[in-house]
Protein backbone atom coordinates (compact mmCIF):
# COMPACT_ATOMS: atom_id res chain seq x y z
CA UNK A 1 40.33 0.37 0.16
CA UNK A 2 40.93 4.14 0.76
CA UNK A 3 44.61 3.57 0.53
CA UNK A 4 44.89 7.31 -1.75
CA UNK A 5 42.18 10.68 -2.41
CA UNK A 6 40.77 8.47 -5.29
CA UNK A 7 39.28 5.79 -3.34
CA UNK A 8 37.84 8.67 -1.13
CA UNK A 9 36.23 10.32 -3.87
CA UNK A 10 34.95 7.54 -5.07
CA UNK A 11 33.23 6.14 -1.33
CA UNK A 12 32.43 9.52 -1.09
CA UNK A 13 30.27 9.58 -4.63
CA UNK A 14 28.96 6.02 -3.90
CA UNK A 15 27.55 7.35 -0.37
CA UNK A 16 25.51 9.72 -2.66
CA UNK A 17 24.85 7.96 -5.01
CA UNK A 18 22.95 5.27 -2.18
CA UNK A 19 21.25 8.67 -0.80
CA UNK A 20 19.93 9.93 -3.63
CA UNK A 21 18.85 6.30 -5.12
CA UNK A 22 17.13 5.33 -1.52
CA UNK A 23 15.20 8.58 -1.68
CA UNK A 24 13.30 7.88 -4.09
CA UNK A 25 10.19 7.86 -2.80
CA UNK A 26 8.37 4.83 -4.57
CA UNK A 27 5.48 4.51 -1.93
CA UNK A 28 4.71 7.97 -1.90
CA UNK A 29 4.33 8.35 -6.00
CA UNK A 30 2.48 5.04 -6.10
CA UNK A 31 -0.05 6.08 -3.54
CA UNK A 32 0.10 9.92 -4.97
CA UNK A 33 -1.11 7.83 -8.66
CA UNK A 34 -4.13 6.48 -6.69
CA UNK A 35 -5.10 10.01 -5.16
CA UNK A 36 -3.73 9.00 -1.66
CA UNK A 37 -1.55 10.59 0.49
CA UNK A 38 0.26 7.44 1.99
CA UNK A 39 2.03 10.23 4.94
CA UNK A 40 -1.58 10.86 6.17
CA UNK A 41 -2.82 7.42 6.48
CA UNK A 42 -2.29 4.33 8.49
CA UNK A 43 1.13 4.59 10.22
CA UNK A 44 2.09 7.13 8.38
CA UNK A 45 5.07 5.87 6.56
CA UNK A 46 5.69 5.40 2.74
CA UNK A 47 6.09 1.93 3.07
CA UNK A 48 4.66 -1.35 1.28
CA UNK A 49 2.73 -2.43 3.83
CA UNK A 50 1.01 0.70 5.07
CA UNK A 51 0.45 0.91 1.47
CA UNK A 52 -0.88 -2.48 1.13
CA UNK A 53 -3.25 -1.23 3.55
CA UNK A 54 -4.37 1.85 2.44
CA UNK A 55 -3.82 1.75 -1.10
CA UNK A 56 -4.26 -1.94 -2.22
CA UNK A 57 -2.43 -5.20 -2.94
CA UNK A 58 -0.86 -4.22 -6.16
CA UNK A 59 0.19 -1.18 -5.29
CA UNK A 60 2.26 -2.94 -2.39
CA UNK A 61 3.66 -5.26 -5.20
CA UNK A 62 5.34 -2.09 -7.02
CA UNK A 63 6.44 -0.83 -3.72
CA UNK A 64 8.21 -3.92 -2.83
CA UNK A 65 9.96 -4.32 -5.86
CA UNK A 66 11.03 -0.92 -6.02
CA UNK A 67 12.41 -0.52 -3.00
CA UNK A 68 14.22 -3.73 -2.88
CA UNK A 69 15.94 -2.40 -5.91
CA UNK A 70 16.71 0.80 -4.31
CA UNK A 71 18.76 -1.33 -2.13
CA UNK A 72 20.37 -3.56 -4.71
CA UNK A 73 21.31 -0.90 -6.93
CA UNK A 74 22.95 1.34 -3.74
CA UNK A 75 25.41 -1.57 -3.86
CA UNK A 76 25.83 -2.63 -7.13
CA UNK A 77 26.94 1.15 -7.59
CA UNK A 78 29.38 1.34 -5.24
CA UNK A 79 31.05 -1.74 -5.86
CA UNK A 80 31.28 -0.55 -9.16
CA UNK A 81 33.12 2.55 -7.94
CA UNK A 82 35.43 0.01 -6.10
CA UNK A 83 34.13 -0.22 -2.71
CA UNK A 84 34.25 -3.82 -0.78
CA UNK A 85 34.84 -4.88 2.02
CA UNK A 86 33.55 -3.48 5.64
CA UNK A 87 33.44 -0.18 3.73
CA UNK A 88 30.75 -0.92 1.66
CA UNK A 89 28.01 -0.93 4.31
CA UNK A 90 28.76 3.16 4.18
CA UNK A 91 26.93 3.31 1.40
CA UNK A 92 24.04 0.66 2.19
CA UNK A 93 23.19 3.13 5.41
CA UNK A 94 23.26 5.69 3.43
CA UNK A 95 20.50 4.00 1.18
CA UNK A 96 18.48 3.38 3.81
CA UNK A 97 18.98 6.89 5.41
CA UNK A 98 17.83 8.22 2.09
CA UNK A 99 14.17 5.63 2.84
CA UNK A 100 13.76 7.13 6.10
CA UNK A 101 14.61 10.70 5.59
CA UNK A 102 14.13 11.45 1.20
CA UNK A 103 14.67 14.74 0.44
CA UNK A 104 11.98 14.53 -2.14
CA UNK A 105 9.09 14.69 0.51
CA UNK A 106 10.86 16.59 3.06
CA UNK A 107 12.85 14.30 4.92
CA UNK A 108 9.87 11.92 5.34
CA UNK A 109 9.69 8.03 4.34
CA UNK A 110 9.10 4.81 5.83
CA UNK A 111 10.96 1.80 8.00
CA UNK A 112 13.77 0.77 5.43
CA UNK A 113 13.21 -2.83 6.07
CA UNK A 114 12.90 -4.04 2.01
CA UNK A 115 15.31 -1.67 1.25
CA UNK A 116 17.72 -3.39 3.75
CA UNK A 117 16.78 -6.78 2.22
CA UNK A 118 17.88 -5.52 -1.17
CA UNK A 119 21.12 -4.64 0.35
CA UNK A 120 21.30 -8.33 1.62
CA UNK A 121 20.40 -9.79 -1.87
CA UNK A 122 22.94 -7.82 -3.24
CA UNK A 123 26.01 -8.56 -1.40
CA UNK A 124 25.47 -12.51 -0.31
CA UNK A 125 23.44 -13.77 -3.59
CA UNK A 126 22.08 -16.45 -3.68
CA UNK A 127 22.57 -17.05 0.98
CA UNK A 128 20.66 -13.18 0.88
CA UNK A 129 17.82 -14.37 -1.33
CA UNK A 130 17.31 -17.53 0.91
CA UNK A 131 18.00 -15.41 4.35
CA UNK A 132 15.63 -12.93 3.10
CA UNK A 133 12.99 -15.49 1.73
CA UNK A 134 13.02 -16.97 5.24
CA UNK A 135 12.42 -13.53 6.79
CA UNK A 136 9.28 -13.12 4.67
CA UNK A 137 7.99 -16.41 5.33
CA UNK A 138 8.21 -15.54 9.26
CA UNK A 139 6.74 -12.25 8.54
CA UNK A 140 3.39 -13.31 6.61
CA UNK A 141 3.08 -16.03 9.12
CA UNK A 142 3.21 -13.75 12.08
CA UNK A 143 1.61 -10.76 10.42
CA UNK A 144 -0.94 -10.60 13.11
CA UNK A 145 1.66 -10.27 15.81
CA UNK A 146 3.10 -6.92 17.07
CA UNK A 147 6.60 -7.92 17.38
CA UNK A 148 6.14 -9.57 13.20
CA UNK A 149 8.83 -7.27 12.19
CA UNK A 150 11.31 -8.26 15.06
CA UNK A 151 11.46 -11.89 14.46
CA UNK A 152 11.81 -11.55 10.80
CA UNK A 153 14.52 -9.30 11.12
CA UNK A 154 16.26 -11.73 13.83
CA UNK A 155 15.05 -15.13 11.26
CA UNK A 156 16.80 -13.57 8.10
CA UNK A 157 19.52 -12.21 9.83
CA UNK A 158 20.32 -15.21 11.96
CA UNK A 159 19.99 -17.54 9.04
CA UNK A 160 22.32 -15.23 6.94
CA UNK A 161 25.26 -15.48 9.46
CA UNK A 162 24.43 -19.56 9.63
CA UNK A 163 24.54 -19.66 6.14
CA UNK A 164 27.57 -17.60 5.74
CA UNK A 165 29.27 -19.56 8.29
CA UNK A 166 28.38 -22.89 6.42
CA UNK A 167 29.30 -21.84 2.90
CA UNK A 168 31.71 -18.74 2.50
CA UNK A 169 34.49 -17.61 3.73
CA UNK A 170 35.72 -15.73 6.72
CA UNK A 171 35.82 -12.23 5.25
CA UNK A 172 31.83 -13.14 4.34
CA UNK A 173 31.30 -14.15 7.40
CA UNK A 174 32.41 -11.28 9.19
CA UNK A 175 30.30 -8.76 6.73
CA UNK A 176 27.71 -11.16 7.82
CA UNK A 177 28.31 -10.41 11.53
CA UNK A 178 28.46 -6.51 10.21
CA UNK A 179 24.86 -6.37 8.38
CA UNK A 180 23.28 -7.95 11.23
CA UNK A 181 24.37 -4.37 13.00
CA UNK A 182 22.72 -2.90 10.05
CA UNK A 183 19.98 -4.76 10.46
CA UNK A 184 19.65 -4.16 14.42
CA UNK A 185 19.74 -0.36 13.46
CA UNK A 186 17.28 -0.52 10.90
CA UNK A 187 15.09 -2.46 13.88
CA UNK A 188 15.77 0.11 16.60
CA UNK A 189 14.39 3.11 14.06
CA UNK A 190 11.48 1.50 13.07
CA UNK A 191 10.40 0.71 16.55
CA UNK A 192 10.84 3.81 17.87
CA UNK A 193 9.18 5.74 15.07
CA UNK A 194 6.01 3.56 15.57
CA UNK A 195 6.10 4.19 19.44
CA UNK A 196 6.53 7.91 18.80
CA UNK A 197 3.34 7.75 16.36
CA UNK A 198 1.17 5.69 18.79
CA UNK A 199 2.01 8.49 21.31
CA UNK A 200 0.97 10.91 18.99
CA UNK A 201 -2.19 9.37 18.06
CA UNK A 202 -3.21 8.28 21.97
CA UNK A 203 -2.71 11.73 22.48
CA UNK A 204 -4.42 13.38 19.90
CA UNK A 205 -8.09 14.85 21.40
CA UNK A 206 -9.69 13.68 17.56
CA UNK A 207 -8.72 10.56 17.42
CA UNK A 208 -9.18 9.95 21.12
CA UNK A 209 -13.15 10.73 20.26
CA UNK A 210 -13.31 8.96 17.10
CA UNK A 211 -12.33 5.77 19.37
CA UNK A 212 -15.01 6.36 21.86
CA UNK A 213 -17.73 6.34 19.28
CA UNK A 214 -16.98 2.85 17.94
């Protein structure tokens, strides 16, 4: 890969391509269809499960599945344009860049984290859809836990490299080893965007009086 100005071009296209396609902001229209606007509620992010909350079940459902497309069609694309390898998680960050930062509701969106599993589905098949299955199981059965999102992430990921390890081959393997980077990345934002919003809210004189009259 990128052995002449073609291959370039075409990474570079692919990398906007995954912007543009991740920044579609799926939660946000959803919610806006209900008369909600999913930015000022809950956590704040245009996300399935803040709009499970706020919105309603089905709603989530539609977020969910769009968002894990997002993700599968940011690769699909590129790999169409030729990308593999190590080369092709350019464009899956720039997918999920597009989730957190969509320049369709100024720079605003949500974690990434189904967008991300998308991106696993669509480079390790069938190993992504059981990694990611396992992640989802740890996730609804620690939903009540703070830390819910952490150990899915570190389930799915961990069984992804086990499985990789197991049943494919080296080069596999190592993108394995690569996405669970991706994945760590993905963690870090999320975590510090929700510690930066609890600030916010502890620290907001409103809220702060709203609490004391419950």
């Amino acid at each position: 890969m990128l052995n002449s100005s073609t291959e370039l071009y075409f990474l570079m296209i692919s990398i906007l391509i995954a912007y543009l396609l991740g920044s579609v902001p799926i939660a946000d229209r959803v919610s806006r269809r209900r008369g909600i606007d999913i930015f000022s509620k809950g956590t704040g992010l245009a996300g399935a499960t803040n709009v499970r909350k706020e919105v309603g079940f089905k709603s989530s459902i539609v977020v969910v599945a769009g968002d894990t497309l997002k993700g599968i069609l940011a690769i699909l694309v590129a790999q169409k344009f030729g990308v593999s390898g190590y080369w092709i998680l350019i464009p899956a960050f720039a997918a999920i860049t597009g989730h957190w930062k969509s320049i369709f509701t100024n720079f605003r969106g949500g974690d990434g984290l189904i967008v991300l599993g998308g991106i696993i589905v669509a480079l390790f098949d069938v190993l992504g859809v059981i990694s990611i299955t396992f992640a989802m199981l740890i996730a609804l059965g620690g939903q009540k836990l703070f830390y819910s999102s952490l150990m899915s992430i570190v389930a799915g990921t961990s069984s992804l490299v086990v499985l990789c390890a197991i049943f494919e081959d080296t080069l596999t393997f190592k993108l394995a080893i690569s996405v669970v980077v991706l994945s760590t990345m993905v963690l870090i934002h999320a975590l510090k965007g929700h510690s930066k919003r609890n600030k916010s809210k502890s620290s907001d004189p409103q809220l702060q009086s709203e609490a004391q009259t419950l």
